[in-house]
Protein backbone atom coordinates (compact mmCIF):
# COMPACT_ATOMS: atom_id res chain seq x y z
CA UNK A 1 49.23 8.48 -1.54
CA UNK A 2 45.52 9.54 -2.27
CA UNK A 3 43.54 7.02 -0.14
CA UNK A 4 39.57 6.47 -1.52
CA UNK A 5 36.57 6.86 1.36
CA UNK A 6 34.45 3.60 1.32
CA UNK A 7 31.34 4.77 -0.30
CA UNK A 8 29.47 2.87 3.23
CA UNK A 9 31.40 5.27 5.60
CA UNK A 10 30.14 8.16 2.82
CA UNK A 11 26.93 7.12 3.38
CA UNK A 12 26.68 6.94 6.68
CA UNK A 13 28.46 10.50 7.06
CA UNK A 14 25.89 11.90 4.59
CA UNK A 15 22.84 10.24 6.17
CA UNK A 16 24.02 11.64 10.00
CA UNK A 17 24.18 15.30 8.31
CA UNK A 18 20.64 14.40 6.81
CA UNK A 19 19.07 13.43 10.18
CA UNK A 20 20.66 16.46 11.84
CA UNK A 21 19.39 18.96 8.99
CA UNK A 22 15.81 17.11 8.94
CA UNK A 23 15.72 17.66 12.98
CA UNK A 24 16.25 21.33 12.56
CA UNK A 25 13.61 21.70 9.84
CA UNK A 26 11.22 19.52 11.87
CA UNK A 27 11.80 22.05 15.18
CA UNK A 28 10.80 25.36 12.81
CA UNK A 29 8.02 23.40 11.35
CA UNK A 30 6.54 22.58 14.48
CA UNK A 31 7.25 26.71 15.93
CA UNK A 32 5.53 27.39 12.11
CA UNK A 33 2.49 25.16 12.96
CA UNK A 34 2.06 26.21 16.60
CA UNK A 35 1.36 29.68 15.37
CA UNK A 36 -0.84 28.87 12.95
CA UNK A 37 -4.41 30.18 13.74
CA UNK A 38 -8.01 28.37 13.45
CA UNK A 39 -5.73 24.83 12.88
CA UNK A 40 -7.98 21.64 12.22
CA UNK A 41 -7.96 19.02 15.18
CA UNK A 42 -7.03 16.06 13.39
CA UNK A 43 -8.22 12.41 14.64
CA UNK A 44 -5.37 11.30 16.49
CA UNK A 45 -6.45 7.64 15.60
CA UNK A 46 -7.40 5.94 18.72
CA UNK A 47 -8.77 2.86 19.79
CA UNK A 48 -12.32 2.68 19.48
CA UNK A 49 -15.91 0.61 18.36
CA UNK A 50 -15.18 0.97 14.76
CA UNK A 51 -19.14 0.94 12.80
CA UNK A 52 -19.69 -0.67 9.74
CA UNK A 53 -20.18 0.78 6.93
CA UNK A 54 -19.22 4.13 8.42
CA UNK A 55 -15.68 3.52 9.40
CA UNK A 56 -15.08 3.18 5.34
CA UNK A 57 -16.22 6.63 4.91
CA UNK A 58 -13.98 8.97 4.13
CA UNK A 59 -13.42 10.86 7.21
CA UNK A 60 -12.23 15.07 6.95
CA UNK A 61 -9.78 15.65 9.92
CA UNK A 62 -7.90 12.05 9.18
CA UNK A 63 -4.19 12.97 8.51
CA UNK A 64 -3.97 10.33 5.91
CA UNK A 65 -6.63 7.02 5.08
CA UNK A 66 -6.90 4.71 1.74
CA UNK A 67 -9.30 2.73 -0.07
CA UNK A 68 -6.76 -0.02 -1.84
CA UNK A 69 -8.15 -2.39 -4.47
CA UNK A 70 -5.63 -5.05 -6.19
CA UNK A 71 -6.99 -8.41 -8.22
CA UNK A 72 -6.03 -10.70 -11.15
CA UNK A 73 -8.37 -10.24 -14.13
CA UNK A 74 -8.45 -12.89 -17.23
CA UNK A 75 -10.88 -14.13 -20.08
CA UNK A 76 -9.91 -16.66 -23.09
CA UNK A 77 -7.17 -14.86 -24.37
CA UNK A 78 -5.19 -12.75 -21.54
CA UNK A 79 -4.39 -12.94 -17.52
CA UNK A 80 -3.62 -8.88 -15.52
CA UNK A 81 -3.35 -7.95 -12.22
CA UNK A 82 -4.53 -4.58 -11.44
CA UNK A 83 -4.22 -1.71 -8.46
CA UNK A 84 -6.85 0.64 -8.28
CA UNK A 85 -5.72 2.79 -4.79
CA UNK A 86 -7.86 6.10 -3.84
CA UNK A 87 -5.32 7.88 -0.98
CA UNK A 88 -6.80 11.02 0.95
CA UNK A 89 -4.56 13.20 3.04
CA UNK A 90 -4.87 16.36 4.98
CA UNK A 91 -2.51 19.60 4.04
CA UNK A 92 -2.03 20.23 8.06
CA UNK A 93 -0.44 16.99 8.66
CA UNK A 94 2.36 17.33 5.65
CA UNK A 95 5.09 19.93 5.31
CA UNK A 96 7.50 20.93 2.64
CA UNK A 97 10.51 21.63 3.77
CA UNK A 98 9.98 24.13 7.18
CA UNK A 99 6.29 25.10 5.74
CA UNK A 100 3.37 23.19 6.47
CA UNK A 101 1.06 22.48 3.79
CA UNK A 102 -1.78 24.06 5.04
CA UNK A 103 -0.35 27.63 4.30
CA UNK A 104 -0.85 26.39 0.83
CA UNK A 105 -4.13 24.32 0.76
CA UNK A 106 -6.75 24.11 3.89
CA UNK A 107 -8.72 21.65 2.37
CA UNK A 108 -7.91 17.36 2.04
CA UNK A 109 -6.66 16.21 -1.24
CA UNK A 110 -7.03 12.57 -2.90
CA UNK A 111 -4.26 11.07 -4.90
CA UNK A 112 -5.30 8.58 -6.95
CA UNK A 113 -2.85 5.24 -8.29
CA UNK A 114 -3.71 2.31 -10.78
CA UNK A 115 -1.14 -0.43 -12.21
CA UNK A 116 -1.70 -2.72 -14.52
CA UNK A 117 -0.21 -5.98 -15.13
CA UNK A 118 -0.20 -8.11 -18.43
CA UNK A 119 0.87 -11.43 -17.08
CA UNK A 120 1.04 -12.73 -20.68
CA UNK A 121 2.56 -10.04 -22.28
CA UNK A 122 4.76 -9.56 -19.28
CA UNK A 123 4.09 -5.74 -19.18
CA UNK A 124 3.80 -3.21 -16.72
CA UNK A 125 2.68 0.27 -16.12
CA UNK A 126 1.31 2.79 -13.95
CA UNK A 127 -0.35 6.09 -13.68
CA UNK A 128 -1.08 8.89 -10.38
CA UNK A 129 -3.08 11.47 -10.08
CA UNK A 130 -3.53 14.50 -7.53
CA UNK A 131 -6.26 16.38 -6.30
CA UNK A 132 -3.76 19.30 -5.91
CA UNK A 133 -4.42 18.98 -10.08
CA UNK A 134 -7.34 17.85 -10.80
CA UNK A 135 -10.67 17.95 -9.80
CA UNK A 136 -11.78 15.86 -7.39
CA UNK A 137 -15.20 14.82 -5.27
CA UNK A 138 -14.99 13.60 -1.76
CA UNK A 139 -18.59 12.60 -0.10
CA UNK A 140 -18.22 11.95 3.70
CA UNK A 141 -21.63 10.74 4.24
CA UNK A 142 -20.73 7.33 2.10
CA UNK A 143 -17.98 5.97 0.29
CA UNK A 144 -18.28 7.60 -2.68
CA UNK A 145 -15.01 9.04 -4.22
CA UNK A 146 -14.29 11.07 -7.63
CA UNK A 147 -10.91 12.17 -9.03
CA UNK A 148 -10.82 13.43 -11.92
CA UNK A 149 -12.20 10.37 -14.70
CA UNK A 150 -11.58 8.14 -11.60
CA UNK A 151 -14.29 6.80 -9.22
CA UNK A 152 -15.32 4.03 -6.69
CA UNK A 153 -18.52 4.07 -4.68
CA UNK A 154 -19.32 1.45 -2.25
CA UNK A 155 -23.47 1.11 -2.19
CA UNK A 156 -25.76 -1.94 -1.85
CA UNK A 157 -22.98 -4.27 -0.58
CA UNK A 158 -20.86 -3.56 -3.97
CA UNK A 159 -18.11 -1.69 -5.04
CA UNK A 160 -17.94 0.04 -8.70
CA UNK A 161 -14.83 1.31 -9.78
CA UNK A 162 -14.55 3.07 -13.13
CA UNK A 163 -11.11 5.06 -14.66
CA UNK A 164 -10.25 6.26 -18.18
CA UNK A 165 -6.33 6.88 -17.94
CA UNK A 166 -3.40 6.51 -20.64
CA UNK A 167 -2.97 2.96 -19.44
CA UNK A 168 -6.04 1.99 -19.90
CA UNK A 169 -10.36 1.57 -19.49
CA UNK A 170 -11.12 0.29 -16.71
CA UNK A 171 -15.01 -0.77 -15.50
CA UNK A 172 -15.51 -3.22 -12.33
CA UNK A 173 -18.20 -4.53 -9.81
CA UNK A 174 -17.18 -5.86 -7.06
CA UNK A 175 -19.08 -8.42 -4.31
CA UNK A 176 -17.51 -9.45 -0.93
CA UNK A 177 -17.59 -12.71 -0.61
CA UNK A 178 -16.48 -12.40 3.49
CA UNK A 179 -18.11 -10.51 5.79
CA UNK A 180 -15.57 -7.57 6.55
CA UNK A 181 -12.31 -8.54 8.10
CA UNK A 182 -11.28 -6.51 10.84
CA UNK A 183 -7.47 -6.84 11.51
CA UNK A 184 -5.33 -7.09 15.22
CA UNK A 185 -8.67 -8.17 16.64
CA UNK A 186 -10.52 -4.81 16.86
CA UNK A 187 -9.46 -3.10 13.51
CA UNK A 188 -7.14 -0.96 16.05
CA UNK A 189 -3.14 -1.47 16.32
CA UNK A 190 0.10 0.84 17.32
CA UNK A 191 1.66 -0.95 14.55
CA UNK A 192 4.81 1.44 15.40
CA UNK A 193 6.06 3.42 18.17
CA UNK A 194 3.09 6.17 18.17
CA UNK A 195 2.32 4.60 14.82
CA UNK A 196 -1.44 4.31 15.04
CA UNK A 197 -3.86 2.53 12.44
CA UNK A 198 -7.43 1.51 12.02
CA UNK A 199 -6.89 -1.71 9.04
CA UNK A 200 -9.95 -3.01 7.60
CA UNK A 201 -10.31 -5.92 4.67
CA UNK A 202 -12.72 -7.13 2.42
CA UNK A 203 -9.93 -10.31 1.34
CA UNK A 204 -12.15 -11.81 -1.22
CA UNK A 205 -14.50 -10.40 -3.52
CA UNK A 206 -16.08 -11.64 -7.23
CA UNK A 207 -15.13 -9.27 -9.86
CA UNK A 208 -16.74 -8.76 -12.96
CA UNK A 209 -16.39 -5.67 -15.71
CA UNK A 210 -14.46 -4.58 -18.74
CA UNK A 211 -10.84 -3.79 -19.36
CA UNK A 212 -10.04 -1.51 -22.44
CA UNK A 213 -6.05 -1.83 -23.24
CA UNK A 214 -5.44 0.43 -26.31
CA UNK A 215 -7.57 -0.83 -29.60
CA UNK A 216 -8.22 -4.01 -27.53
CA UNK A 217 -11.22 -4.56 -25.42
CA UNK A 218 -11.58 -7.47 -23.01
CA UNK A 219 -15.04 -8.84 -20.73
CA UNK A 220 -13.30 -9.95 -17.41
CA UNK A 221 -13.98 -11.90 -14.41
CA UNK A 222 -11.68 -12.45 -11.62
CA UNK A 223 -11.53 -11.73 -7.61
CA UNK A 224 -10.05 -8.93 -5.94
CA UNK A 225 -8.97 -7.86 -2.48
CA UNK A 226 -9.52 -4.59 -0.75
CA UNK A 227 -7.86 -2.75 2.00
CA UNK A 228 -8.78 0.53 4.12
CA UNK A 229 -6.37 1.86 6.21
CA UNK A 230 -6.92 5.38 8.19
CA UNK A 231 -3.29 6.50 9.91
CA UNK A 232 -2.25 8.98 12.07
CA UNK A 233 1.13 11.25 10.42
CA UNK A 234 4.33 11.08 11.89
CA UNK A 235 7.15 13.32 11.01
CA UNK A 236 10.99 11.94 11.26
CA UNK A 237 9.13 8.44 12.28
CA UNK A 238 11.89 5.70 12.68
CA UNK A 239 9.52 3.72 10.09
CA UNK A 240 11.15 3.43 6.69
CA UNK A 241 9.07 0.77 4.83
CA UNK A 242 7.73 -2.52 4.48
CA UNK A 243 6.49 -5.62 3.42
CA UNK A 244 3.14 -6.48 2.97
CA UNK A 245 1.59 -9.86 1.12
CA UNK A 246 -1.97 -10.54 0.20
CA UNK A 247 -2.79 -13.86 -0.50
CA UNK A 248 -5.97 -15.27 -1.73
CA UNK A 249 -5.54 -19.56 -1.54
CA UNK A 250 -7.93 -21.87 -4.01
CA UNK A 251 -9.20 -23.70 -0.88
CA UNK A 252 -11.64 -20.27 -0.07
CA UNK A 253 -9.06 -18.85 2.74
CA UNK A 254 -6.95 -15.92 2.55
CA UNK A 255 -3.46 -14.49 4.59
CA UNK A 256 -2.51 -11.13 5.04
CA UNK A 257 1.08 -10.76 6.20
CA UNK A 258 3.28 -7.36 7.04
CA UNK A 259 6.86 -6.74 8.34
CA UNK A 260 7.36 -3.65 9.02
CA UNK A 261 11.46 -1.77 8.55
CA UNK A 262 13.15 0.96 10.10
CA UNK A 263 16.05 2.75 9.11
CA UNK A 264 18.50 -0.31 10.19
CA UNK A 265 16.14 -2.90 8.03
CA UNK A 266 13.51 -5.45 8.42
CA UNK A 267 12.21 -5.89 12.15
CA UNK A 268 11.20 -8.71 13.47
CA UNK A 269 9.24 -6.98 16.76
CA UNK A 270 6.64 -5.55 14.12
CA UNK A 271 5.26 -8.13 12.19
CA UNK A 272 1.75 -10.05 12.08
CA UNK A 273 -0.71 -10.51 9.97
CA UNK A 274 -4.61 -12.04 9.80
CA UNK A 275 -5.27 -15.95 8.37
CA UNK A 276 -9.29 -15.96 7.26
CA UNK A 277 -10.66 -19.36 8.05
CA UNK A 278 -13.71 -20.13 4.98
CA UNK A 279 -16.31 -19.05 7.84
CA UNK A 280 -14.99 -16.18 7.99
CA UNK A 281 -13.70 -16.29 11.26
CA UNK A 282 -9.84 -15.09 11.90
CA UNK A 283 -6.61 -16.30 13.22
CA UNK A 284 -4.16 -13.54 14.41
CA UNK A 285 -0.42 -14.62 13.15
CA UNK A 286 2.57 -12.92 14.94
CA UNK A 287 6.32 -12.79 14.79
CA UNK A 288 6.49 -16.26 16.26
CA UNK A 289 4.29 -18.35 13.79
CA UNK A 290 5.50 -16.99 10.41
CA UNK A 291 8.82 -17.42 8.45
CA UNK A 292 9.30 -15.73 5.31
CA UNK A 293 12.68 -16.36 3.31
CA UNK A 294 13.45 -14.49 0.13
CA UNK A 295 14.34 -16.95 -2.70
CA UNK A 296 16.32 -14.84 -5.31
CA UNK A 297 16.82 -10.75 -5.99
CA UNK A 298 15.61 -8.66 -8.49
CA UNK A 299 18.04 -5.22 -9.86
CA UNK A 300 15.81 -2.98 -11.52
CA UNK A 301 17.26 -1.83 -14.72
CA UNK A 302 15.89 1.78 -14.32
CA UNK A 303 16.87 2.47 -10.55
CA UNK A 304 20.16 -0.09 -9.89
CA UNK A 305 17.83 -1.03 -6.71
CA UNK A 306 17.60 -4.46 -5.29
CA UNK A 307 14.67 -6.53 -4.38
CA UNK A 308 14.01 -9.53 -3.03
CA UNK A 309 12.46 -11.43 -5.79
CA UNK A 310 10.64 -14.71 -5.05
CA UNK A 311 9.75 -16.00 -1.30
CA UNK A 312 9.31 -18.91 1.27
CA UNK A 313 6.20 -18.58 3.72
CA UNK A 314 5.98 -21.10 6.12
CA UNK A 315 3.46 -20.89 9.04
CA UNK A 316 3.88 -24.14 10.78
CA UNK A 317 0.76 -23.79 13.28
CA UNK A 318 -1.12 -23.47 9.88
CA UNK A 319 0.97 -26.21 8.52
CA UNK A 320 1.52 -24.07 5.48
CA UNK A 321 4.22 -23.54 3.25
CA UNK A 322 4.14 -21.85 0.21
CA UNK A 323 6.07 -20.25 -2.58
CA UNK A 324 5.10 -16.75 -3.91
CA UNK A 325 7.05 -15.88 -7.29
CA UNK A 326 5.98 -12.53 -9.50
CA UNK A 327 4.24 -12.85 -12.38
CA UNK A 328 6.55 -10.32 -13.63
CA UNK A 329 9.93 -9.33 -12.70
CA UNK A 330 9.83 -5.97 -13.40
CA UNK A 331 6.94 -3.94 -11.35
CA UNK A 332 8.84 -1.47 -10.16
CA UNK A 333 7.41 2.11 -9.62
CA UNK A 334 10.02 4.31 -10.42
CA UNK A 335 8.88 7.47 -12.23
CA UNK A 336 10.05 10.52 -10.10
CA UNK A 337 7.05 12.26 -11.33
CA UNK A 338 4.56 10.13 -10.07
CA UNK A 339 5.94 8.26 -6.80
CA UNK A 340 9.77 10.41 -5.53
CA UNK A 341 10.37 6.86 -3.58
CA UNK A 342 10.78 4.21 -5.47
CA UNK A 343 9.16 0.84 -4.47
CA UNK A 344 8.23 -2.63 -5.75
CA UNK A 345 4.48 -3.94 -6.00
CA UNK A 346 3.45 -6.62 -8.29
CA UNK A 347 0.93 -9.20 -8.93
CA UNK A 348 2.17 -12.90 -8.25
CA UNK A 349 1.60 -16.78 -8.39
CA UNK A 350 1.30 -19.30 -4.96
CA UNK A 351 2.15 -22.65 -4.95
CA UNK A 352 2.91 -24.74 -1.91
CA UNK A 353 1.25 -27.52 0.71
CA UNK A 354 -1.46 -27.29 3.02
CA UNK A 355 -2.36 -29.84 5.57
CA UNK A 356 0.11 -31.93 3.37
CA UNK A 357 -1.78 -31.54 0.13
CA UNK A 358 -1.01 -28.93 -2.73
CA UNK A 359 -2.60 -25.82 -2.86
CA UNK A 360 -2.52 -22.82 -5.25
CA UNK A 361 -3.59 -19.21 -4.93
CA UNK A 362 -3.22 -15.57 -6.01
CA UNK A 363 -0.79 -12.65 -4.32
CA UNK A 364 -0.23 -9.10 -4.20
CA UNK A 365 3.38 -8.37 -2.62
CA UNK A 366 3.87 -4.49 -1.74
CA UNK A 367 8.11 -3.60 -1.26
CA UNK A 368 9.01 -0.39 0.32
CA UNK A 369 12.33 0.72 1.73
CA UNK A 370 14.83 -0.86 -0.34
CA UNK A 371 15.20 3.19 -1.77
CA UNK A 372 18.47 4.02 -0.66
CA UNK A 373 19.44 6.28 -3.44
CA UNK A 374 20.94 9.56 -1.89
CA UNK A 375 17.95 11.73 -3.73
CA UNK A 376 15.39 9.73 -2.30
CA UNK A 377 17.31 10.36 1.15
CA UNK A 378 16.98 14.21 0.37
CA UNK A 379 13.38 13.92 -0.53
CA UNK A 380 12.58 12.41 2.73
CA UNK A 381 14.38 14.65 4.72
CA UNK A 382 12.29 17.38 2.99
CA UNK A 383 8.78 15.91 3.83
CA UNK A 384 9.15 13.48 6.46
């Protein structure tokens, strides 16, 4: 009698063959790379005095760094949410397949990502571009970056941020409203085993511009939050995703939050996250003083993944709980064209108690991981 394989014990079987064909590739990558002549040093991203402004400058031997924007927009007649994300990466530290990238470029490429949410509307939609495509401008002696009709530059305490993309228009200023947040005390942490990162946050900034969706043109105000992140690259890291929430709270305070998953799930032992006190001044959260409980789940009708959807934050030493819920259920970025791993990252609502009085705010939640589809798997193994 024909007795079915569980499709877990498949899994399993397929992702051990996986890991032991990715280790092979990895060891003729590395003999590949080794022989390589004239090879960049890259910044093996260490701790050190990180100076402002310059640490935001785009920096040319960093194996990867971002400049991540994400805000809620409105006027009389509509509410968005909006990602505006400049990435810059090296060729040396990326491979494809057994062959570094560097035998095909030599010189660092930007990718550049914007979302846009209509909270009324309940829409959603996304575009990415590549340097590899298009042309691009990178200044390393200020943050000033270009790709293609998409541009920020960072001058006179301001950001401006401009694109023209089949989504849509878009024209911002931005003004900090906090000095510079630097995260895990120093801007420095080994957020994973040999997992190194400088983090850097401007959590609250007035935002101002125009928004051109189709025929429709819209004057909007708002605030937004920004993010810079330089990284060094690991290849077959155990890191597999994460978590990450942005909150910006009504009383003039903000939370950043991460957890951080392997390839067993979430992990407790690398979490944390910043509170920003209205002076400006920071409280460092850790594993012990935050719980975060998923409420419901989420199965995207285009993948068949599942996400948590909805969640519980309670930091008692804060005396803080709160409830973040999506403005929309489905922001999902799922076109194997633009992003090969799939992943969840949406604007939301907050609701909850403070202090024992109520409290409301504005969130960004960012879910990677949840992937598990066998191509992805195969497309990891290839670049990883």
């Amino acid at each position: 009698m024909h007795r079915s394989i569980p499709l877990k014990r498949l899994n399993h079987f397929g992702n051990w063959i996986l890991d032991k064909l990715e280790q092979k590739e990895l060891k003729v990558y590395q003999k590949l790379l080794a022989r390589e002549k004239n090879k960049t040093l890259l910044d093996s991203v260490q701790q050190k005095e990180l100076k402002f402004p310059e640490i935001l400058y785009p920096q040319q031997n960093m194996p990867v760094e971002w400049w991540y924007f994400t805000g809620h927009l409105q006027n009389k007649e509509q509410k968005f949410g909006y990602e505006f994300c400049f990435f810059k990466f090296h060729p040396q530290a990326l491979r494809a397949g057994i062959i570094p990238l560097n035998k095909i470029r030599k010189e660092p490429f930007l990718v550049f990502h914007f979302a846009l949410t209509d909270k009324k509307e309940q829409k959603f939609d996304y575009v990415q571009e590549s340097g590899m495509s298009f042309p691009q401008n990178i200044n390393y002696n200020q943050l000033n970056l270009k790709l293609d009709h998409s541009s920020f530059i960072f001058e006179k305490d301001k950001f401006s941020l401009s694109t023209k993309n089949k989504i849509a228009d878009l024209s911002l200023e931005l003004k900090p409203e906090t000095k510079i947040i630097k995260h895990f005390s120093s801007g420095f942490a080994e957020m994973f085993p040999q997992q190194r990162t400088y983090y850097l946050s401007y959590p609250r900034m007035s935002t101002k511009g125009e928004l051109q969706v189709g025929s429709k043109r819209y004057a909007v105000t708002g605030t937004s939050w920004f993010d810079h992140q330089k990284m060094n690259m690991l290849h077959h890291s155990p890191l597999r995703g994460w978590e990450w929430f942005s909150l910006i709270l009504e009383d003039k305070t903000e939370l950043m939050f991460f957890v951080l998953r392997t390839k067993k799930g979430l992990t407790r032992k690398h979490l944390g996250g910043t509170f920003i006190k209205k002076d400006g001044n920071i409280i460092h959260l850790s594993q012990k003083d935050a719980l975060i409980k998923p409420l419901s789940i989420w199965k995207s009708p285009h993948t068949g993944i599942v996400y948590p959807s909805g969640w519980k934050m309670s930091i008692p030493r804060l005396r803080l709980d709160l409830i973040i819920s999506p403005e929309v259920k489905d922001q999902e970025l799922h076109d194997r064209g633009i992003t090969p791993i799939a992943y969840w990252e949406g604007a939301c609502k907050v609701e909850g108690n403070k202090n024992g009085k109520k409290i409301k705010g504005q969130s960004y939640v960012e879910l990677v991981g949840y992937d598990k589809r066998l191509s992805t798997r195969l497309f990891q193994s290839f670049v990883d």
